[in-house]
Protein backbone atom coordinates (compact mmCIF):
# COMPACT_ATOMS: atom_id res chain seq x y z
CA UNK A 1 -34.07 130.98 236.38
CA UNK A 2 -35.59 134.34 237.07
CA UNK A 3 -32.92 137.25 237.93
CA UNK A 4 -33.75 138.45 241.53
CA UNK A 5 -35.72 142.47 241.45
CA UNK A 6 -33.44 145.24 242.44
CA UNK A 7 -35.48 145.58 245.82
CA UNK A 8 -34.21 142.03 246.42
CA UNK A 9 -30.74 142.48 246.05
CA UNK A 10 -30.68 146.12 247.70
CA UNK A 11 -32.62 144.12 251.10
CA UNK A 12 -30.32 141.36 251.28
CA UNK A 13 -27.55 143.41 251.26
CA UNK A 14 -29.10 145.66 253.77
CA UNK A 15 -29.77 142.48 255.81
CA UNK A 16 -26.00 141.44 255.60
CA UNK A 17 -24.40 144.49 256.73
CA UNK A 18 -27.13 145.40 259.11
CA UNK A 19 -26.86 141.85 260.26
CA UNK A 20 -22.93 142.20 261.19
CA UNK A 21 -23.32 145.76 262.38
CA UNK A 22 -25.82 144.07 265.03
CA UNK A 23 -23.62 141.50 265.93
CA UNK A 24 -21.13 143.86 266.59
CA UNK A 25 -22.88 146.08 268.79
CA UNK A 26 -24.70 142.86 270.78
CA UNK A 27 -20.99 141.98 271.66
CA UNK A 28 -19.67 145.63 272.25
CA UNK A 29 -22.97 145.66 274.30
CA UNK A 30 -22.48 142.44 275.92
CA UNK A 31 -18.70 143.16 277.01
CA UNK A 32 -19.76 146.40 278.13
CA UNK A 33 -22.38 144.74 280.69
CA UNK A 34 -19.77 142.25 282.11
CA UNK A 35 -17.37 144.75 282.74
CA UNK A 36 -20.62 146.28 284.28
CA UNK A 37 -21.44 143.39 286.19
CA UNK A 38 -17.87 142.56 287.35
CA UNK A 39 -18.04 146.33 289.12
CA UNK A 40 -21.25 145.54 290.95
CA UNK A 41 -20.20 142.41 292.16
CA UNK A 42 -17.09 143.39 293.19
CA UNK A 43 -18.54 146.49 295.52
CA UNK A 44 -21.09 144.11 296.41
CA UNK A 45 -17.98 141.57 297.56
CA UNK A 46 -15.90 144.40 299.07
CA UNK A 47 -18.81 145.75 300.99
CA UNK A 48 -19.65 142.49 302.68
CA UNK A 49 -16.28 141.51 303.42
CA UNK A 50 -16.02 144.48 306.22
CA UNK A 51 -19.38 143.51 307.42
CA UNK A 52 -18.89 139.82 307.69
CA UNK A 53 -15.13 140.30 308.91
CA UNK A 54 -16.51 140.95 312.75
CA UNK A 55 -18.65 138.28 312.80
CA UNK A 56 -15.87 136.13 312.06
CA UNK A 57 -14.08 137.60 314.66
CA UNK A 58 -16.77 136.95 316.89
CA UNK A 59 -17.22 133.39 316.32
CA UNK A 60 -13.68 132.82 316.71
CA UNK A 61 -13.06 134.89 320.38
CA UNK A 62 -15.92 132.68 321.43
CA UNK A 63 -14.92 129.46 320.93
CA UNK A 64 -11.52 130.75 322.32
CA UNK A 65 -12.36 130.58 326.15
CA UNK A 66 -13.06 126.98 326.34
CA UNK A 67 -11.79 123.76 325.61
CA UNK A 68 -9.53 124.59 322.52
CA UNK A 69 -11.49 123.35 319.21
CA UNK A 70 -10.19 121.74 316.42
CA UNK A 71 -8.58 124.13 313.51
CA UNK A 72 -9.79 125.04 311.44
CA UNK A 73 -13.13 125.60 313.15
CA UNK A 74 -16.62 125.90 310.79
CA UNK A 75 -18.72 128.88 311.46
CA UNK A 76 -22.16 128.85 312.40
CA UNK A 77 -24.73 129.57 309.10
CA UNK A 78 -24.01 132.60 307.83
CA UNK A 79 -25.83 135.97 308.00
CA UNK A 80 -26.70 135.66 304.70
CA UNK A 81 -27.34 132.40 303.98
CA UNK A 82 -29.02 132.72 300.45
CA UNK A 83 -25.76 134.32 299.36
CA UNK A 84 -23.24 131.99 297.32
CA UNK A 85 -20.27 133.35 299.23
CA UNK A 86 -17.87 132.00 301.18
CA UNK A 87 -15.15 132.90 303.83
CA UNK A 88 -11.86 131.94 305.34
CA UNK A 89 -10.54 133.67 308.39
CA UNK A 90 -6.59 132.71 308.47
CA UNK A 91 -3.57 134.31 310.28
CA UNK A 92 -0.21 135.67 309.16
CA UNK A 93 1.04 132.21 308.23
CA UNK A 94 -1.72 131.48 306.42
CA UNK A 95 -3.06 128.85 308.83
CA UNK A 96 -6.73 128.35 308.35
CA UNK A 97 -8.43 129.43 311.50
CA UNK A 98 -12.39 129.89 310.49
CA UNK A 99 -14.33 128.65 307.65
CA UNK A 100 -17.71 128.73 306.32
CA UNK A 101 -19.47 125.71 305.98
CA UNK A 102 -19.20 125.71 301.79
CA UNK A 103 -15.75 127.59 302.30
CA UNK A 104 -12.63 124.79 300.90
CA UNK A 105 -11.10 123.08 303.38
CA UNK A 106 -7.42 124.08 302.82
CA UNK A 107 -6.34 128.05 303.12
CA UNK A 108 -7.36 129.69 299.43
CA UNK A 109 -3.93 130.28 297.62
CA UNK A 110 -4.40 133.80 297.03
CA UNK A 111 -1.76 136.79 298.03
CA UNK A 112 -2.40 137.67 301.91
CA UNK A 113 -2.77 141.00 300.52
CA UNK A 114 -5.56 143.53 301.17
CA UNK A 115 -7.48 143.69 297.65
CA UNK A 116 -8.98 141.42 294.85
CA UNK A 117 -7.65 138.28 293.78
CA UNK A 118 -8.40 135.52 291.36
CA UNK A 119 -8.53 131.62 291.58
CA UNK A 120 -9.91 128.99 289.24
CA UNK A 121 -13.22 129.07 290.93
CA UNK A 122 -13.37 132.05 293.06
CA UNK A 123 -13.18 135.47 293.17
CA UNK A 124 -11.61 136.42 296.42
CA UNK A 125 -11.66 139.55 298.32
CA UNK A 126 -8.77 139.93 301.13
CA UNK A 127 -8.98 141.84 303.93
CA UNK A 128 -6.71 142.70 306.93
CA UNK A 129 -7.68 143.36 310.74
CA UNK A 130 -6.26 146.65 311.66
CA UNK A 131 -4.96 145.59 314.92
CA UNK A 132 -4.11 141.88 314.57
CA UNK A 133 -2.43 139.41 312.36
CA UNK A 134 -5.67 138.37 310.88
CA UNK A 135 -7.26 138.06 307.06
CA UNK A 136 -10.89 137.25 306.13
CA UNK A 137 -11.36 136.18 302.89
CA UNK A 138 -14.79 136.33 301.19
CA UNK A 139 -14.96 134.48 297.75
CA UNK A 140 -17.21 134.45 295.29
CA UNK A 141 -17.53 131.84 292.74
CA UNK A 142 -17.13 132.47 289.04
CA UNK A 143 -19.18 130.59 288.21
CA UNK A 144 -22.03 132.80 289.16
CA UNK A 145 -20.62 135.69 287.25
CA UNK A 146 -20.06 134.03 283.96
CA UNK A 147 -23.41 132.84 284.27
CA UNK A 148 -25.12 136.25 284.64
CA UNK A 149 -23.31 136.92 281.54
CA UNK A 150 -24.24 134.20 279.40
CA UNK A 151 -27.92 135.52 280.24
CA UNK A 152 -26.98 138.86 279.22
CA UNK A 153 -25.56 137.68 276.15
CA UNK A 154 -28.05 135.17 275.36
CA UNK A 155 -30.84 138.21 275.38
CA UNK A 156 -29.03 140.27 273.45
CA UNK A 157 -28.91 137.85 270.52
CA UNK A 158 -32.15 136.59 270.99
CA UNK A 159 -33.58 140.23 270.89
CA UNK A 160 -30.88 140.65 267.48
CA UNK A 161 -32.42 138.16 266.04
CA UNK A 162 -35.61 138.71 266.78
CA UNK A 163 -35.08 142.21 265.34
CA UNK A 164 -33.62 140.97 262.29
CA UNK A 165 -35.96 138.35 260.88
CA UNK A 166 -38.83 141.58 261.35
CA UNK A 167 -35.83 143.56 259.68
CA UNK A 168 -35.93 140.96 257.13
CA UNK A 169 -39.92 140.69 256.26
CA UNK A 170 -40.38 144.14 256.15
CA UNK A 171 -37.31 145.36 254.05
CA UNK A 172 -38.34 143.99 250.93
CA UNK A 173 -41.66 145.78 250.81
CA UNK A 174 -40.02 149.11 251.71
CA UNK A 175 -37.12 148.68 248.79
CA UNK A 176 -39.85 147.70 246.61
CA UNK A 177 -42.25 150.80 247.28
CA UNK A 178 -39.47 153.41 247.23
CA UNK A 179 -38.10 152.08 243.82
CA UNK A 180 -41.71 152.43 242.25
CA UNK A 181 -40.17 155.31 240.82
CA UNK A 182 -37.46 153.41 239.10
CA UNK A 183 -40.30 150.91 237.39
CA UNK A 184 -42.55 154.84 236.40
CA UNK A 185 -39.07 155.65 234.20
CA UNK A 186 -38.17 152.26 232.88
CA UNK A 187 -42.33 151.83 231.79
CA UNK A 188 -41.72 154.91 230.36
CA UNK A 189 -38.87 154.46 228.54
CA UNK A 190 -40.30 150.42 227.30
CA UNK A 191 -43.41 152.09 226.24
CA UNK A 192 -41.51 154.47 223.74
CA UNK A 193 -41.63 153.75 220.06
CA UNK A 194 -38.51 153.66 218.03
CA UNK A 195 -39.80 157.77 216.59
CA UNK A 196 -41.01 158.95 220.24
CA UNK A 197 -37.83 160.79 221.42
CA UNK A 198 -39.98 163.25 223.66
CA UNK A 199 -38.25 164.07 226.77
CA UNK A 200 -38.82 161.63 230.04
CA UNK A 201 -41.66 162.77 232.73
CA UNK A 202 -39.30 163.48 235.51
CA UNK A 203 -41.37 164.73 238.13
CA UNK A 204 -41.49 163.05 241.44
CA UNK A 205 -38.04 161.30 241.17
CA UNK A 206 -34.85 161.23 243.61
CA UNK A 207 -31.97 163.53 243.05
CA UNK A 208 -29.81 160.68 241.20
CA UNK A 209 -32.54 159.17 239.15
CA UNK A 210 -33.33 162.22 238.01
CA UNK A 211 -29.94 163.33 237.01
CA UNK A 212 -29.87 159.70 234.85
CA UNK A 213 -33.13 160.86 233.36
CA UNK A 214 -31.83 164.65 232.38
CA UNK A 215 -29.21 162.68 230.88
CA UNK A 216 -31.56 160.40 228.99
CA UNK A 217 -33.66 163.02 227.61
CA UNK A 218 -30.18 165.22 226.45
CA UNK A 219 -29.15 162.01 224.62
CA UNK A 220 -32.95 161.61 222.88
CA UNK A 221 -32.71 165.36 222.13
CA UNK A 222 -29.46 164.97 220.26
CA UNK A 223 -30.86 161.93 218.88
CA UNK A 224 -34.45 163.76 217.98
CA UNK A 225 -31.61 166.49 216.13
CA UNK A 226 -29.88 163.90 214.13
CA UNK A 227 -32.87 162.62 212.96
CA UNK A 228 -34.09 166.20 212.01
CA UNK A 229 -30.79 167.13 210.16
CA UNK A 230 -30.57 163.48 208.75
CA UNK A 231 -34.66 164.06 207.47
CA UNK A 232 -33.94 167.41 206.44
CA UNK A 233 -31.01 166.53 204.59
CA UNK A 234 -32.64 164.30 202.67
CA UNK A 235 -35.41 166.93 202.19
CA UNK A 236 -33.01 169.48 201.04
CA UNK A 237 -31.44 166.99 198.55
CA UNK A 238 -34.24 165.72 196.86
CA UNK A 239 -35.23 169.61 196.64
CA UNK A 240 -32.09 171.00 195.59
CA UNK A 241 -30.61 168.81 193.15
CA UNK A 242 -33.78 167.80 191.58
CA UNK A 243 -33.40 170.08 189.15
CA UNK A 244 -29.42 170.04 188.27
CA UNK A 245 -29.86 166.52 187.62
CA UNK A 246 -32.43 167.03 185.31
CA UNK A 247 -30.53 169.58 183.47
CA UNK A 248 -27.29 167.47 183.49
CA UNK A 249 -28.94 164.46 181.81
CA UNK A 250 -30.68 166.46 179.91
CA UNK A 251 -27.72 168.10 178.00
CA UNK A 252 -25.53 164.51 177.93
CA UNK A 253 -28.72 163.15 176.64
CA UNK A 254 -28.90 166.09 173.39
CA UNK A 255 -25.43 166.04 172.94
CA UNK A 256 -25.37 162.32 172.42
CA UNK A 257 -28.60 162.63 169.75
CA UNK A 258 -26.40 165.40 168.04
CA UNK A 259 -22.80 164.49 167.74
CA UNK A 260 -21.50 165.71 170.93
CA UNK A 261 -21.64 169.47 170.16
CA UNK A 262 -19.61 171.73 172.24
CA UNK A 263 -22.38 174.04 173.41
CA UNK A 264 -24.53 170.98 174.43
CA UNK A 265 -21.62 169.65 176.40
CA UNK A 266 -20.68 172.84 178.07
CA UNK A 267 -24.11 173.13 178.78
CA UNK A 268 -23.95 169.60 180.94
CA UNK A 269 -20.55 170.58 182.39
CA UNK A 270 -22.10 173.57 183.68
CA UNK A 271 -25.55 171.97 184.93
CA UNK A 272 -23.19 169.00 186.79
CA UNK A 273 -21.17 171.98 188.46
CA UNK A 274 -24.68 173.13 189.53
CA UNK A 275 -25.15 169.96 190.88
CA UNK A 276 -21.69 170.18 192.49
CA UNK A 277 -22.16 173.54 193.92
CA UNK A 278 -25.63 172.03 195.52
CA UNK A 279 -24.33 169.09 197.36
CA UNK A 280 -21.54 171.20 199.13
CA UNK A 281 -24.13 173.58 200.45
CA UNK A 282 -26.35 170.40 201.28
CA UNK A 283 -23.12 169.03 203.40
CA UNK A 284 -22.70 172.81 204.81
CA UNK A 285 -25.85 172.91 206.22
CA UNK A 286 -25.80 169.37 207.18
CA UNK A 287 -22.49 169.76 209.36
CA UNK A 288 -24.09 173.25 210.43
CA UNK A 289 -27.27 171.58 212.15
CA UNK A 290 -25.61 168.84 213.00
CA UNK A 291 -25.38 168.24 217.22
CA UNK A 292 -21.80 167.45 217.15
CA UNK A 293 -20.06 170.71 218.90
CA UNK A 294 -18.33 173.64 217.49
CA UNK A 295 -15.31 174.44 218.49
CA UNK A 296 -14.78 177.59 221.01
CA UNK A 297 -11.70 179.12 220.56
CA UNK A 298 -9.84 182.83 219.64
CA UNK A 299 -10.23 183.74 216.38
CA UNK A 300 -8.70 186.33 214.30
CA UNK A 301 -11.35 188.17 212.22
CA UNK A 302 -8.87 189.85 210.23
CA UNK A 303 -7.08 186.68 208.91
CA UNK A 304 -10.81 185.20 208.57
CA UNK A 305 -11.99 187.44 205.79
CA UNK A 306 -8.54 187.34 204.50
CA UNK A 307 -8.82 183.78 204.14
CA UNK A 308 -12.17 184.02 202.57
CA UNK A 309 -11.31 186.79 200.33
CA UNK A 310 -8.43 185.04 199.11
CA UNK A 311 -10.92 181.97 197.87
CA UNK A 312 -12.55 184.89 195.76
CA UNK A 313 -9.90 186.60 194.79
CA UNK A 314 -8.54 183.72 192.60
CA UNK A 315 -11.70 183.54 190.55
CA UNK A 316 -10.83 186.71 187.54
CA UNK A 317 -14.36 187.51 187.61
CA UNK A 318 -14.73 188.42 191.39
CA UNK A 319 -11.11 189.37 192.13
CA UNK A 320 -12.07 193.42 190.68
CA UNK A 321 -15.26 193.12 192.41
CA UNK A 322 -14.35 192.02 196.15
CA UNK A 323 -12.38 194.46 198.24
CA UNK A 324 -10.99 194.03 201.75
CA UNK A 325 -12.27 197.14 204.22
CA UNK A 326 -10.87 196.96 207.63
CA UNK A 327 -12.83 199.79 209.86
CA UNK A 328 -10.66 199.14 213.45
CA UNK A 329 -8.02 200.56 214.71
CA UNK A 330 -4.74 198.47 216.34
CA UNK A 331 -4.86 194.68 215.63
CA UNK A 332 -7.33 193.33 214.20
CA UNK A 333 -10.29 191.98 216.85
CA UNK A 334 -10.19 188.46 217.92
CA UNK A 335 -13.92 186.84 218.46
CA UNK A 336 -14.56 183.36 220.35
CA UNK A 337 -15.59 180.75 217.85
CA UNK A 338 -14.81 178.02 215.21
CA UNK A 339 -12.66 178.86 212.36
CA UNK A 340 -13.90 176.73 209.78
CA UNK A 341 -17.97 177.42 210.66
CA UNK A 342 -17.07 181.07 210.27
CA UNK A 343 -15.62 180.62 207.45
CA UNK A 344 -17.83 178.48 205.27
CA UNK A 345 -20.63 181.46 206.78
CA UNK A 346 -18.61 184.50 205.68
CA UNK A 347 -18.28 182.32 202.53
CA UNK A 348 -21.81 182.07 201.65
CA UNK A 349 -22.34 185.86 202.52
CA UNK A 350 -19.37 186.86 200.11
CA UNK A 351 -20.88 184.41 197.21
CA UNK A 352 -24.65 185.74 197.77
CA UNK A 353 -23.97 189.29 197.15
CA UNK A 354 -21.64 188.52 193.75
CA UNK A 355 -24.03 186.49 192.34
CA UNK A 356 -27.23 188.97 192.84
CA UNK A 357 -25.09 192.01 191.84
CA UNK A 358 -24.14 191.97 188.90
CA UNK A 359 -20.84 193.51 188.31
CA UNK A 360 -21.66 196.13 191.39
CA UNK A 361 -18.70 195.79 194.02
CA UNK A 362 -18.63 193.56 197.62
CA UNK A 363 -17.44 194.78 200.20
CA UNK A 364 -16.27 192.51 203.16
CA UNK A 365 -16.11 194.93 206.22
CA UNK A 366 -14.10 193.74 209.35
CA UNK A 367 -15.14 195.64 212.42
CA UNK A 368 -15.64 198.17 214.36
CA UNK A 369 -15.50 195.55 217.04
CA UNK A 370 -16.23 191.73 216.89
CA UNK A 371 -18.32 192.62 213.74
CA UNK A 372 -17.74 190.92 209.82
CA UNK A 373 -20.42 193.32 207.16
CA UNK A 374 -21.09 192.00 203.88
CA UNK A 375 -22.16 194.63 202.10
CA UNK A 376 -23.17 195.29 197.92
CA UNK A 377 -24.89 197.37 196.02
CA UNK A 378 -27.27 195.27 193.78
CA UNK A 379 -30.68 195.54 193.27
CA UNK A 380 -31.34 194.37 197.21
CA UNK A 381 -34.36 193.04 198.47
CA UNK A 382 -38.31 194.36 199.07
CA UNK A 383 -38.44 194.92 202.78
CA UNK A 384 -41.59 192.28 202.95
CA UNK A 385 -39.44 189.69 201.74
CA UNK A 386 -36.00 189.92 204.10
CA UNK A 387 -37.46 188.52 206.80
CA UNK A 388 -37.86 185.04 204.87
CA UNK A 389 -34.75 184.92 204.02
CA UNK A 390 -32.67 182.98 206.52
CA UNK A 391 -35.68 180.11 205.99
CA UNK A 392 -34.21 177.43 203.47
CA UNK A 393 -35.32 177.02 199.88
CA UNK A 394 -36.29 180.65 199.83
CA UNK A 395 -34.57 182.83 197.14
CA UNK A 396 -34.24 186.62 196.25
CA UNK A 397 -35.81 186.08 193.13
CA UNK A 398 -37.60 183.14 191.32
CA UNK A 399 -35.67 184.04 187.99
CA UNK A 400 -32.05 183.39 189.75
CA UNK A 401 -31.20 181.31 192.89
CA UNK A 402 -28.77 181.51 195.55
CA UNK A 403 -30.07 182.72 198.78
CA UNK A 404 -32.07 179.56 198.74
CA UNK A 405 -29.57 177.86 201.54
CA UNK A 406 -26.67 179.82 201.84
CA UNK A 407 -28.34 182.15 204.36
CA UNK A 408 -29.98 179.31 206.21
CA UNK A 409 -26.32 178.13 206.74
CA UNK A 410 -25.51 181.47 208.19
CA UNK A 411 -28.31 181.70 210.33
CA UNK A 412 -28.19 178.36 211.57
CA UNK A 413 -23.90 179.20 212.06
CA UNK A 414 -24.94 182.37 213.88
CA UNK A 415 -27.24 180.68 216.23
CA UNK A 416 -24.67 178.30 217.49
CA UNK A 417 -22.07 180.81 218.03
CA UNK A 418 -24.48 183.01 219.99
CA UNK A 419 -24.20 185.31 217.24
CA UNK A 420 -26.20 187.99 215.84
CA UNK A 421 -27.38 187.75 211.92
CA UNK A 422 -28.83 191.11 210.80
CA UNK A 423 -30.19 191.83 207.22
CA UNK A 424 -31.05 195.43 205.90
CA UNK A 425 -31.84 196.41 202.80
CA UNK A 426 -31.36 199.32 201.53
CA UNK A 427 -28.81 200.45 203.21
CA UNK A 428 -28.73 202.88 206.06
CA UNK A 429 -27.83 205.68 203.81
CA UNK A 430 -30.69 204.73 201.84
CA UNK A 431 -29.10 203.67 198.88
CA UNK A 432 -29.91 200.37 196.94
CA UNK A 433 -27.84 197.25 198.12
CA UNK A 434 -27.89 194.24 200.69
CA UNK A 435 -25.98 194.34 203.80
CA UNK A 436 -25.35 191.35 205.76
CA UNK A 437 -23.68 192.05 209.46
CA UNK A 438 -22.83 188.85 211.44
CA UNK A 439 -21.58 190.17 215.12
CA UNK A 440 -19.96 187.82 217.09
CA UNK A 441 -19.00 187.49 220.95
CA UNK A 442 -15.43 188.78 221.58
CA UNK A 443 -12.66 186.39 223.20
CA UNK A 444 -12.10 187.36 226.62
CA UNK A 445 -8.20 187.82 227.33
């Protein structure tokens, strides 16, 4: 069984609720218009109740003079004798003295009291003579007023549903031209191949599909970026550990063939810490470019590169050759950001510059201001090639690696902190060395 369209559904339910809402109104209307009516006909009552009330009075004084009649006496044919009323001319007793010729023949058991009043056919108007002990009652029969409101009613719900069934035929076509928009995105979206993650033409749609489709193509970018990091991971690996791998079963191989000699399998033990030393950059830069969200919170640049220079410091060969320099004044500045990203960025700074200087000193520079300088003073690099550096795979030199994805880490760290990443070499005092400055945004109190 097919599933009814969207337009469908959204037009019956239209048709429900405007169907009750009619309904509704055709009876407020219809209530309105007896209450309406019931006003007319009463003025219409009240007025001809005074006029008729003297020709009573008249036909009554002029039967008096002669040979008494029989009581109650019937009037001659009323004034208006189209009219549906009748009338009753009684005295103080209530003694039927005049009637109509449709009027009841007994006295109509309503109050002798100037004003409306109600029986189980008529509606009776009472009114007084102002000199005598008289009361004319005109009546009007109910039945006359419930029916002009039955007609009333019955036109208003023929009109209702006359409206609705049009309501009905042309809804559908309306719901299904105004969500012509909603088919444009979902052909869009069906016609995409599992690699097309381009964003969603969103031109031309209503506020709320287009809010669902800005939150479609966010989801396909972060999608499109997991796919990049997940392709460029895999890039990276079979680029960077290539060669360690290589190496490592290279050595295990030759020290196998030769009796296991010591150099051969320190030679392995140092190609698989290669290896080692690979992957965690590899996982570095994969967590770096990853979409999922750094953290954004106060951090203490101070205790940063103390934390990073401890690392170093335990390692004998770098502990003489790193030193701490702390250029601000007070306590120490705090910068908005994510520890652990800064960290494993500072990290790969501090590890570039003692591996390309030789036994020069590193110095790891905290401040002035939201600043962290990595600066040595190696060989440094040609000024044609320190633009290229923050690209991955590219190193300072082809004899020894290690800018080949450390500073792509940075850079990539940098970017998502809305940080700055500037390289200079030589330094500004024109000396030989590498400086790296990161310079974060400062946490606002």
């Amino acid at each position: 069984m097919t599933a009814p369209t969207l337009a469908h559904r959204l037009a019956r339910a239209l048709m429900l609720r405007l169907a009750l809402v009619w309904v509704l109104c055709v009876l407020a209307v219809a209530f309105y218009l007896n209450h309406e009516i019931e006003e007319n006909f009463d003025v219409e009552l009240a007025e001809n109740a005074h006029r008729m009330f003297d020709v009573a009075m008249f036909q009554l004084q002029r039967a008096a003079p002669g040979a008494p009649a029989p009581l109650p006496m019937i009037a001659d044919e009323p004034l208006f004798s189209n009219a549906p009323l009748v009338y009753q001319l009684v005295d103080a007793r209530g003694s039927l003295l005049l009637r109509s010729r449709q009027a009841p023949a007994q006295a109509m058991a309503v109050p002798l009291v100037p004003g409306f009043h109600n029986t189980r056919e008529w509606r009776v108007h009472v009114v007084r003579h102002p000199r005598q002990a008289f009361f004319f009652l005109l009546a009007d029969p109910l039945s006359e007023r419930n029916g002009e409101w039955r007609e009333t009613l019955l036109v208003l719900l023929v009109a209702a549903v006359i409206a609705l069934a049009v309501l009905a035929w042309a809804l559908p076509g309306v719901a299904t031209r105004e969500l012509k928009v909603l088919e444009r995105l979902q052909r869009q979206i069906s016609e995409r191949g599992g690699g097309d993650l381009r964003p969603l033409a969103l031109v031309g749609l209503p506020a709320e599909l287009r809010a669902v489709g800005e939150d479609v193509n966010l989801l396909m970018q972060r999608l499109n970026q997991a796919l990049d990091v997940e392709h460029a991971l895999a890039a990276n690996a079979a680029h960077e550990l290539r060669t360690p791998l290589s190496t490592a079963r290279l050595r295990l191989q030759t020290a196998l063939e030769h009796g296991l000699h010591r150099a051969d399998v320190q030679a392995a033990v140092a190609a698989m810490q290669t290896l080692s030393h690979r992957a965690e950059k590899l996982l570095q830069l994969s967590r770096a470019e990853s979409s999922a969200p750094l953290a954004r919170a106060p951090v203490d640049l101070g205790r940063l590169a103390a934390t990073v220079a401890q690392e170093f410091w335990q390692d004998e060969r770098a502990a003489d050759r790193l030193n701490l320099v702390a250029l601000h004044s007070g306590p120490a500045p705090v910068a908005l950001g994510d520890f652990d990203a800064l960290a494993i960025a500072l990290r790969n700074l501090v590890e570039n510059a003692l591996h390309y200087t030789g036994d020069s000193p590193v110095e790891l520079i905290v401040g002035p201001g939201c600043r962290l300088v990595v600066r040595d003073h190696g060989p440094g690099v040609a000024p044609e090639r320190l633009q290229t550096l923050q690209q991955r795979h590219v190193r300072q030199s082809a004899e020894r690696t290690g800018y080949g994805l450390g500073l792509s880490i940075v850079a990539t760290i940098a970017e998502k902190h809305g940080a700055r990443l500037a390289l200079t070499s030589p330094l500004s005092d024109g000396e030989c060395g590498f400086e790296s400055r990161l310079a974060l945004m400062p946490a606002v109190a």
